[in-house]
C-alpha atoms as a PDB file:
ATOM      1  CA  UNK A   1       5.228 -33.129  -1.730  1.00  0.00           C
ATOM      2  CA  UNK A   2       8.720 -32.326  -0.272  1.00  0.00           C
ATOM      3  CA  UNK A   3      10.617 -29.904  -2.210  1.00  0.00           C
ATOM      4  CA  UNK A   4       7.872 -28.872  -4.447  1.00  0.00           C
ATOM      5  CA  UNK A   5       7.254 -25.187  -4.943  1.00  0.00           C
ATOM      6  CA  UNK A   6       4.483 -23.457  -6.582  1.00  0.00           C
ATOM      7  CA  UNK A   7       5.428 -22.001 -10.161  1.00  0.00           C
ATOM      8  CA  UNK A   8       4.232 -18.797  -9.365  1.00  0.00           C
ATOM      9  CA  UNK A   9       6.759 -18.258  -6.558  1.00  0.00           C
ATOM     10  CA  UNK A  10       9.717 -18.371  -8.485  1.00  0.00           C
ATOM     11  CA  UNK A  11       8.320 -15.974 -11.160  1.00  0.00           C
ATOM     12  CA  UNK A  12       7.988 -13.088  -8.790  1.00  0.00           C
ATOM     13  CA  UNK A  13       9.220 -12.237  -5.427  1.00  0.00           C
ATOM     14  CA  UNK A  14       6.162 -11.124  -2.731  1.00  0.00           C
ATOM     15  CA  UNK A  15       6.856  -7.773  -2.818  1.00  0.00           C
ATOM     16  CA  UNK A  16       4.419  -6.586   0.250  1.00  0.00           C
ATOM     17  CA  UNK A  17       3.010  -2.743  -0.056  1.00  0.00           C
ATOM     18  CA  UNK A  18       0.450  -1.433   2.546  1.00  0.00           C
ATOM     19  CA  UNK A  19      -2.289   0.854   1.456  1.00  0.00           C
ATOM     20  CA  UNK A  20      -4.180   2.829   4.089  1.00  0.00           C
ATOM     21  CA  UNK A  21      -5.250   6.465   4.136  1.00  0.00           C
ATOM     22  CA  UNK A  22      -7.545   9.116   6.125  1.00  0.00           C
ATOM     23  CA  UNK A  23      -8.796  12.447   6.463  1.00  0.00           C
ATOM     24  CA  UNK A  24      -5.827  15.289   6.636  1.00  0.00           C
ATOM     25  CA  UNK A  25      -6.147  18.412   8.778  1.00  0.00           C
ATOM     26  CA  UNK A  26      -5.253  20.595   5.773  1.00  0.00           C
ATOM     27  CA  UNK A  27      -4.438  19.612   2.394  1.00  0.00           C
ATOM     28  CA  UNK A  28      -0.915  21.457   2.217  1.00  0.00           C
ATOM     29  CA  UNK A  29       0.062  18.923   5.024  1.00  0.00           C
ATOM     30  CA  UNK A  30       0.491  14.722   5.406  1.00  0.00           C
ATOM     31  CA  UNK A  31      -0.856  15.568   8.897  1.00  0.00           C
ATOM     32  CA  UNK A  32      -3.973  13.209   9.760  1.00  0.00           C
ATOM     33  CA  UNK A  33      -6.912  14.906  11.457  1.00  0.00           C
ATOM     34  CA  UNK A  34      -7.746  11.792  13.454  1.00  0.00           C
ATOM     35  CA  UNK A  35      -5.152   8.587  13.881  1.00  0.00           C
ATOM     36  CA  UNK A  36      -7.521   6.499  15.316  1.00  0.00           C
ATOM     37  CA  UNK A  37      -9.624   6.944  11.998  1.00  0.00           C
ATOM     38  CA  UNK A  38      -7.566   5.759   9.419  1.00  0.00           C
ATOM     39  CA  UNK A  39      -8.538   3.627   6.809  1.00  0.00           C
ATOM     40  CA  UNK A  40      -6.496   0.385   6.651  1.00  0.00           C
ATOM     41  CA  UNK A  41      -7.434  -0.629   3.066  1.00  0.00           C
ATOM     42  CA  UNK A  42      -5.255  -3.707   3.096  1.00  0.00           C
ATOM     43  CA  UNK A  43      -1.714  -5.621   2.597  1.00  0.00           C
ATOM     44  CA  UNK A  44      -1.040  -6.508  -0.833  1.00  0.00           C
ATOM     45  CA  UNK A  45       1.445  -8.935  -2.725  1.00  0.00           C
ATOM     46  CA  UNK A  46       2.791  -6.294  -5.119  1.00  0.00           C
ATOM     47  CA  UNK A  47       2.316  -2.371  -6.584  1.00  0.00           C
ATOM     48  CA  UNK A  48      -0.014  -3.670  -9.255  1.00  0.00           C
ATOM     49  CA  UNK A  49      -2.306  -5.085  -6.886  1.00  0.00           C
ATOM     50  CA  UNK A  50      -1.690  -1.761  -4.059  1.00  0.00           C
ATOM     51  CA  UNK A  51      -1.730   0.772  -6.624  1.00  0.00           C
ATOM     52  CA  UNK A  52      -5.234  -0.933  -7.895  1.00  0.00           C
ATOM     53  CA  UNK A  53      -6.584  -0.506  -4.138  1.00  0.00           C
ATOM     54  CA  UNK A  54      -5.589   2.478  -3.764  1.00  0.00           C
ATOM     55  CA  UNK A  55      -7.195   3.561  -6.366  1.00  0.00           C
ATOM     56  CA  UNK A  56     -10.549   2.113  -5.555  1.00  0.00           C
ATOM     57  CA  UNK A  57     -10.153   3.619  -2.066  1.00  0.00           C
ATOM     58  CA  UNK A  58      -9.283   7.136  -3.523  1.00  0.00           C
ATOM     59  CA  UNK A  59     -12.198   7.231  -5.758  1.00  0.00           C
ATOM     60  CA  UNK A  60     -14.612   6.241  -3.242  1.00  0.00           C
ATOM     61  CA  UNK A  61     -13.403   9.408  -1.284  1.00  0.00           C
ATOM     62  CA  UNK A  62     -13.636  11.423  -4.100  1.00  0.00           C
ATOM     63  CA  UNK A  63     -15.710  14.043  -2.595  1.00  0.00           C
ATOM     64  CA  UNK A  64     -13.690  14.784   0.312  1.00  0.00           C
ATOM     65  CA  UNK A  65     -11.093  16.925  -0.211  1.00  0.00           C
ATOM     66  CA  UNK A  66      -9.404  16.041   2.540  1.00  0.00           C
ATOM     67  CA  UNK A  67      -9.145  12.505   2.031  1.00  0.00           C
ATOM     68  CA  UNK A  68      -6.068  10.694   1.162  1.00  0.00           C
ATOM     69  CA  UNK A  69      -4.562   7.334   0.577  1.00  0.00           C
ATOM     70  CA  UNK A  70      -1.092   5.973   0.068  1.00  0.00           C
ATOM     71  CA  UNK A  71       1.081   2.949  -0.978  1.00  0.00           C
ATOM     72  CA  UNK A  72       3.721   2.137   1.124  1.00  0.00           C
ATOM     73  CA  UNK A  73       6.331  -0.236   0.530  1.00  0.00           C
ATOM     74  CA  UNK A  74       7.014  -2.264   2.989  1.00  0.00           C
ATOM     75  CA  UNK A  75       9.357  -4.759   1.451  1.00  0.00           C
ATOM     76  CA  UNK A  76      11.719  -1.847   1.400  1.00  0.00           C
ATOM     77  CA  UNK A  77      11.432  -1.262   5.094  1.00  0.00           C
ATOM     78  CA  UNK A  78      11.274  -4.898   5.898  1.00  0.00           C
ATOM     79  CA  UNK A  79      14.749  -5.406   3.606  1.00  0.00           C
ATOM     80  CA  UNK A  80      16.084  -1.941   3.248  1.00  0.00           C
ATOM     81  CA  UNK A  81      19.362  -3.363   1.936  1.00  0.00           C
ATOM     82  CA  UNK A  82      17.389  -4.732  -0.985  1.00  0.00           C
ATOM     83  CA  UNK A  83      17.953  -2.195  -4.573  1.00  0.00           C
ATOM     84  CA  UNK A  84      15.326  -0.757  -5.825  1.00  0.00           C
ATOM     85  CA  UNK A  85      13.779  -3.054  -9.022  1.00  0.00           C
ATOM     86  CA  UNK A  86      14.994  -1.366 -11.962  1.00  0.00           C
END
């Protein structure tokens, strides 16, 4: 139908976050050991759905030190004009 938007896009903007991680060459550092090994967990909508992600992914590394994953928001560097939600 022309015009017609889904409900659930004018309750919350798509707020796109990337989570990804891999295995650092020392824990004091964000250096990776191995680029072409990293972990691309997924895009996700928002942080709620990221943040739940990346904490599956961290878990499941649990035993490796070395391991590590991270959120980052890419909204912000695809709109970096945009204010942070408050």
């Amino acid at each position: 139908m022309s015009g017609h938007h889904d409900a659930t896009e004018h309750e919350s903007k798509q707020l796109l976050h990337l989570v990804f991680g891999g295995e650092l060459k020392d824990v004091e550092t964000l250096t990776f050991k191995d680029l072409s090994k990293l972990d691309i967990v997924g895009l996700f909508p928002n942080y709620k759905a990221a943040v739940s992600a990346w904490r599956a992914a961290a878990q499941a590394s649990v035993d490796n030190a070395h391991m590590r994953y991270f959120v980052v928001h890419i909204h912000r560097l695809m709109e970096p004009e945009t204010p942070k939600p408050r």
